[in-house]
C-alpha atoms as a PDB file:
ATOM      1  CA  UNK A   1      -0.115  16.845 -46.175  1.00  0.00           C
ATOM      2  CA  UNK A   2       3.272  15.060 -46.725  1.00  0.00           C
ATOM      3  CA  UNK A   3       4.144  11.843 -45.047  1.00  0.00           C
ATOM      4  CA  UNK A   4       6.469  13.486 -43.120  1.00  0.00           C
ATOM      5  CA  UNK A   5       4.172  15.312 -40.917  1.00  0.00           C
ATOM      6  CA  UNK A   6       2.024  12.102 -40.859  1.00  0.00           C
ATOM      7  CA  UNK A   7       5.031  10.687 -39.443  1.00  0.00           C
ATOM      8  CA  UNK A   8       5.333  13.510 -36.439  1.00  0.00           C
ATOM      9  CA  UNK A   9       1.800  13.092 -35.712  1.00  0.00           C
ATOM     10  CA  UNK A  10       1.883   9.631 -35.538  1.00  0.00           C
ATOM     11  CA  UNK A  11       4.431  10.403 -33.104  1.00  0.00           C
ATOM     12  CA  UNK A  12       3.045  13.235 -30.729  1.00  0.00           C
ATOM     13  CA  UNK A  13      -0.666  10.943 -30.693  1.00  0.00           C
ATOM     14  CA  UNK A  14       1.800   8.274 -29.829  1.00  0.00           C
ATOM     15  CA  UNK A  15       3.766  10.279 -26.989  1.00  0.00           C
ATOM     16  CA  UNK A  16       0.935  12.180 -25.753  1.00  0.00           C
ATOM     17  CA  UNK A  17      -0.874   8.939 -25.328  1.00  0.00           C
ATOM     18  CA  UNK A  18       1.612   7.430 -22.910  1.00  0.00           C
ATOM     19  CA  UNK A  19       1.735  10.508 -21.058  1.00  0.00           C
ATOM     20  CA  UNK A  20      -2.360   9.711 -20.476  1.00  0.00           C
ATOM     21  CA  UNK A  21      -1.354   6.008 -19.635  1.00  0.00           C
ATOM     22  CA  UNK A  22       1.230   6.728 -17.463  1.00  0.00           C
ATOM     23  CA  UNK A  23      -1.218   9.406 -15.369  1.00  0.00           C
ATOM     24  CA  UNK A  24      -3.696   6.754 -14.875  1.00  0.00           C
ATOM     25  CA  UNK A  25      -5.987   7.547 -17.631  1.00  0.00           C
ATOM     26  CA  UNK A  26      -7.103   3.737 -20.054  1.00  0.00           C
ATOM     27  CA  UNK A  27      -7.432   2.185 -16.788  1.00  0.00           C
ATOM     28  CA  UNK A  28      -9.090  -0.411 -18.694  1.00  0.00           C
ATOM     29  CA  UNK A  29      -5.880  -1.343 -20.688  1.00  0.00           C
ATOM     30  CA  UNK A  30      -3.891  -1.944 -17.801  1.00  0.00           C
ATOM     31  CA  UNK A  31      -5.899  -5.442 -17.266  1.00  0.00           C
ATOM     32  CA  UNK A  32      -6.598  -6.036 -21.239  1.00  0.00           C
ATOM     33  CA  UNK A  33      -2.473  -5.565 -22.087  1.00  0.00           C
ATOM     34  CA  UNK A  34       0.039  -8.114 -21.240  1.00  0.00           C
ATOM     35  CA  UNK A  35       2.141  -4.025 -20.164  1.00  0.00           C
ATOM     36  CA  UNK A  36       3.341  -2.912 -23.920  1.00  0.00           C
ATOM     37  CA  UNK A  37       1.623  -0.305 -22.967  1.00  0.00           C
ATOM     38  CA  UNK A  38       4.000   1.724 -21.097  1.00  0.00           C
ATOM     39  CA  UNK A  39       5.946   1.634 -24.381  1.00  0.00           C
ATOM     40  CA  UNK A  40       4.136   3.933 -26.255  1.00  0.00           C
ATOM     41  CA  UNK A  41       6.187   7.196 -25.255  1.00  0.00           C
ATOM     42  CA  UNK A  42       8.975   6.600 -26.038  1.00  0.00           C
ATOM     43  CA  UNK A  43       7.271   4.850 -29.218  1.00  0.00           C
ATOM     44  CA  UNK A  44       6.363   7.994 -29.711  1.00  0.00           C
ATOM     45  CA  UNK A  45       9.389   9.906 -29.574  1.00  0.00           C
ATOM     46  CA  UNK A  46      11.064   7.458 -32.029  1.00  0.00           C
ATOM     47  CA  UNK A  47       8.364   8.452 -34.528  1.00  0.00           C
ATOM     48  CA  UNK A  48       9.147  12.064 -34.036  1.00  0.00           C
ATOM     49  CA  UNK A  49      12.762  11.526 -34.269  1.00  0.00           C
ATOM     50  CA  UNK A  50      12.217   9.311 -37.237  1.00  0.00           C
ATOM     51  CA  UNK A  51      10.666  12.194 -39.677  1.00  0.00           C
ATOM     52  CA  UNK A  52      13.426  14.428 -39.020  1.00  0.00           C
ATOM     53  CA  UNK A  53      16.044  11.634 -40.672  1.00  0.00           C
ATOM     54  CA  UNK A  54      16.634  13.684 -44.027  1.00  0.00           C
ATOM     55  CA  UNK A  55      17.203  16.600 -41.917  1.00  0.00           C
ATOM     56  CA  UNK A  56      20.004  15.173 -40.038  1.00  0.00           C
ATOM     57  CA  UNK A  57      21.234  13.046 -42.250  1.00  0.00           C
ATOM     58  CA  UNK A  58      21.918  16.331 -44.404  1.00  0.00           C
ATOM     59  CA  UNK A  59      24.599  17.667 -41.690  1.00  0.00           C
ATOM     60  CA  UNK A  60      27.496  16.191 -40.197  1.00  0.00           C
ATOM     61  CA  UNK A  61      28.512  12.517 -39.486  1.00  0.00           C
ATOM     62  CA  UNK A  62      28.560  13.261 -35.849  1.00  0.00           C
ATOM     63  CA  UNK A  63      25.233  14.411 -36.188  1.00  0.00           C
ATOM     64  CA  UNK A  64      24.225  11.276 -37.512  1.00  0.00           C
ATOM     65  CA  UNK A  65      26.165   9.082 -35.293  1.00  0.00           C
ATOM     66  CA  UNK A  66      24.235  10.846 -32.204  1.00  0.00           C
ATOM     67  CA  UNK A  67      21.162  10.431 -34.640  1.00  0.00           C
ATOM     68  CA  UNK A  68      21.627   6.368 -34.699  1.00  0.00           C
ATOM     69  CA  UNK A  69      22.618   6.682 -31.009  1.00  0.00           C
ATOM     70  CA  UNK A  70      19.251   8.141 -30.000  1.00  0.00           C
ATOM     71  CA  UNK A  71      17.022   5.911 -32.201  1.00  0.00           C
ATOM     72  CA  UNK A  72      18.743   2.946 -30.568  1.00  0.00           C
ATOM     73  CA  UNK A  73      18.112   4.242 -27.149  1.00  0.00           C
ATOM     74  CA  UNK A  74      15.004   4.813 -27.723  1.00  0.00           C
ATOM     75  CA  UNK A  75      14.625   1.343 -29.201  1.00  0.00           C
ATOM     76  CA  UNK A  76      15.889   0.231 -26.070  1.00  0.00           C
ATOM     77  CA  UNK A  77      13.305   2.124 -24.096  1.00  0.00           C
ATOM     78  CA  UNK A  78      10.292   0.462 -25.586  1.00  0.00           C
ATOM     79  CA  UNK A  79      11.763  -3.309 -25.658  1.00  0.00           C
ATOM     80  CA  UNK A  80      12.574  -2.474 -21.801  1.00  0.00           C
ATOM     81  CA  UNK A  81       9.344  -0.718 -20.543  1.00  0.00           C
ATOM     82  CA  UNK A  82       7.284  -2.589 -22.330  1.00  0.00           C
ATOM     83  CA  UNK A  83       9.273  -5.896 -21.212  1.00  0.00           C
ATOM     84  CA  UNK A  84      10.133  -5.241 -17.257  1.00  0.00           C
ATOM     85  CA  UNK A  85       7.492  -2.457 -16.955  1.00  0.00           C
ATOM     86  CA  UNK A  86       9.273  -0.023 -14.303  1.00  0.00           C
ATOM     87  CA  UNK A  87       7.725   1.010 -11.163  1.00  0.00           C
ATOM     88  CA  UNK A  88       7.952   4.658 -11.946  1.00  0.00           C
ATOM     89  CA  UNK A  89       6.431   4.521 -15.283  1.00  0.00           C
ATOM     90  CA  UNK A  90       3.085   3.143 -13.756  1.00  0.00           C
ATOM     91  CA  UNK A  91      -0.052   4.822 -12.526  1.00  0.00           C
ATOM     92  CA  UNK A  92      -0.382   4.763  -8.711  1.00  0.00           C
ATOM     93  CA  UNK A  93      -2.871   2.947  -8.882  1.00  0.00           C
ATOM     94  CA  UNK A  94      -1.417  -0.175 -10.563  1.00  0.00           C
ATOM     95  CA  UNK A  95       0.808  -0.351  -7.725  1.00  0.00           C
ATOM     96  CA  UNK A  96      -1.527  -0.482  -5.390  1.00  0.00           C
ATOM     97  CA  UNK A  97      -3.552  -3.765  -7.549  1.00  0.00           C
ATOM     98  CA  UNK A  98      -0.126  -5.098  -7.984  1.00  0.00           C
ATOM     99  CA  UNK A  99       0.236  -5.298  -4.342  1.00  0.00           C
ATOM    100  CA  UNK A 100      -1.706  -8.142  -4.314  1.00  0.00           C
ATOM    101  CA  UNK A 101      -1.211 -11.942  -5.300  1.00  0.00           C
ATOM    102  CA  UNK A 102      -1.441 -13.267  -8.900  1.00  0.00           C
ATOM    103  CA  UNK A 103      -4.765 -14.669  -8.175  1.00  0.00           C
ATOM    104  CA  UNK A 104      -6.374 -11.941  -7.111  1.00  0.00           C
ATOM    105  CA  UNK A 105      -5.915  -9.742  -9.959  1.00  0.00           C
ATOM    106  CA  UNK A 106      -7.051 -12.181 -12.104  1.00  0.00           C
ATOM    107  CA  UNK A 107      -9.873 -12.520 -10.350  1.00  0.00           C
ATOM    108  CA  UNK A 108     -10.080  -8.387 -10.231  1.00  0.00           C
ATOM    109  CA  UNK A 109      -9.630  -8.716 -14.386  1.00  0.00           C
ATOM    110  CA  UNK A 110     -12.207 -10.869 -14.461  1.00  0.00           C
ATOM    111  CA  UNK A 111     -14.551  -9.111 -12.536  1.00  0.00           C
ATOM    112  CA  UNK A 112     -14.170  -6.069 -14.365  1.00  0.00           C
ATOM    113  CA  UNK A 113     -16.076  -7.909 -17.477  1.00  0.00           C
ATOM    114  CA  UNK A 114     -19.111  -7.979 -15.257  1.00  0.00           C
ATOM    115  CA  UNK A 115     -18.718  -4.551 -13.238  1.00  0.00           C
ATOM    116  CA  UNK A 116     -19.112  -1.045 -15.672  1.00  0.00           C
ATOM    117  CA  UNK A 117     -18.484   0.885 -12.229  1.00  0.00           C
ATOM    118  CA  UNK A 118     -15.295  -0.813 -11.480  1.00  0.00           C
ATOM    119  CA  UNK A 119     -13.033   2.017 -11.952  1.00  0.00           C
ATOM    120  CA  UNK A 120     -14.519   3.224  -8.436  1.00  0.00           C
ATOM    121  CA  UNK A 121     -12.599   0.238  -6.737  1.00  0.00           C
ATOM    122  CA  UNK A 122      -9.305   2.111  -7.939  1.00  0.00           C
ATOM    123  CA  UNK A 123     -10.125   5.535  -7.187  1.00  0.00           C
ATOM    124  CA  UNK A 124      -7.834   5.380  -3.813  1.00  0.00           C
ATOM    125  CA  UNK A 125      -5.745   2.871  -2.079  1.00  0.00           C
ATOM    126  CA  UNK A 126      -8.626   1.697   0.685  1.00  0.00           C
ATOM    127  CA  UNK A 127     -10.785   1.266  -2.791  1.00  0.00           C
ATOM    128  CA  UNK A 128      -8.669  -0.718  -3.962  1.00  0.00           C
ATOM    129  CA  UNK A 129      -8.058  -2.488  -0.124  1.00  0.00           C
ATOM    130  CA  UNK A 130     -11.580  -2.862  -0.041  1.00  0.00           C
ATOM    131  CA  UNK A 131     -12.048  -4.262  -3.227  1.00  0.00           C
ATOM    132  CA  UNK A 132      -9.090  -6.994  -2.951  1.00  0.00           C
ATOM    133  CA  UNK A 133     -10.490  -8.144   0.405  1.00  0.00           C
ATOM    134  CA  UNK A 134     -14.395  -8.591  -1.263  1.00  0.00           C
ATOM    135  CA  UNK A 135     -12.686 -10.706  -4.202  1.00  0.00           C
ATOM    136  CA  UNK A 136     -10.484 -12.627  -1.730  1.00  0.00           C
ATOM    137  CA  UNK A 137     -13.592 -14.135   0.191  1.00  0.00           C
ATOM    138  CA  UNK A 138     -14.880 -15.182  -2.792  1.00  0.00           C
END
């Protein structure tokens, strides 16, 4: 196998798992990452678009200036998700944690250490309700 396709697969494991990140799957991440995590699509789409370079770069100049173009937006798109984090590229669930102050989901990170069950407290928003208002007493 050629480094090329090492390259594209790279890519697709890459893309594929953002996709799994962005529907809520790696819940466990969410507290472990600082959010660089929500970078990894389009991290994997610049791989992919990467390994076809020679390709491209074999056909015409405009193809390469929308070629340049492309990798820099994509560029863009992983400093910026994985820097402001949008809304829409988080789980539902995230939202509903983020909801909450600071200090509470710090406390919810820490409690997680201590908890193997705690995906449970994020299965639904009165979970997660619930959950914020038993770490809140504390």
């Amino acid at each position: 196998m050629n480094e090329i396709w090492i390259i594209r697969m790279l890519g697709v494991f890459f893309a594929l798992f953002g996709i799994a990140i962005r529907l809520g799957y790696f819940r466990k991440m969410y507290f472990s990452s600082k959010g660089g995590i929500y970078g990894y699509l389009p991290m994997g789409l610049l791989f992919v678009l990467y390994s076809y370079y020679e390709e491209i770069s074999a056909g015409s100049s405009v193809n390469m200036t929308i070629y340049y173009v492309a990798f820099g937006l994509l560029i863009a798109c992983i400093l910026y998700f994985s820097i402001r984090k949008p809304v829409w590229m988080k789980p539902i669930w995230v939202t509903w944690v983020e909801k909450y102050p600071q200090k509470v989901i710090i406390k919810m990170a820490e409690g997680i250490k201590d908890n193997p069950d705690w995906e449970k407290n994020t299965a639904d928003e009165a979970s997660v309700d619930a959950w914020a208002k038993k770490i809140s007493r504390k």
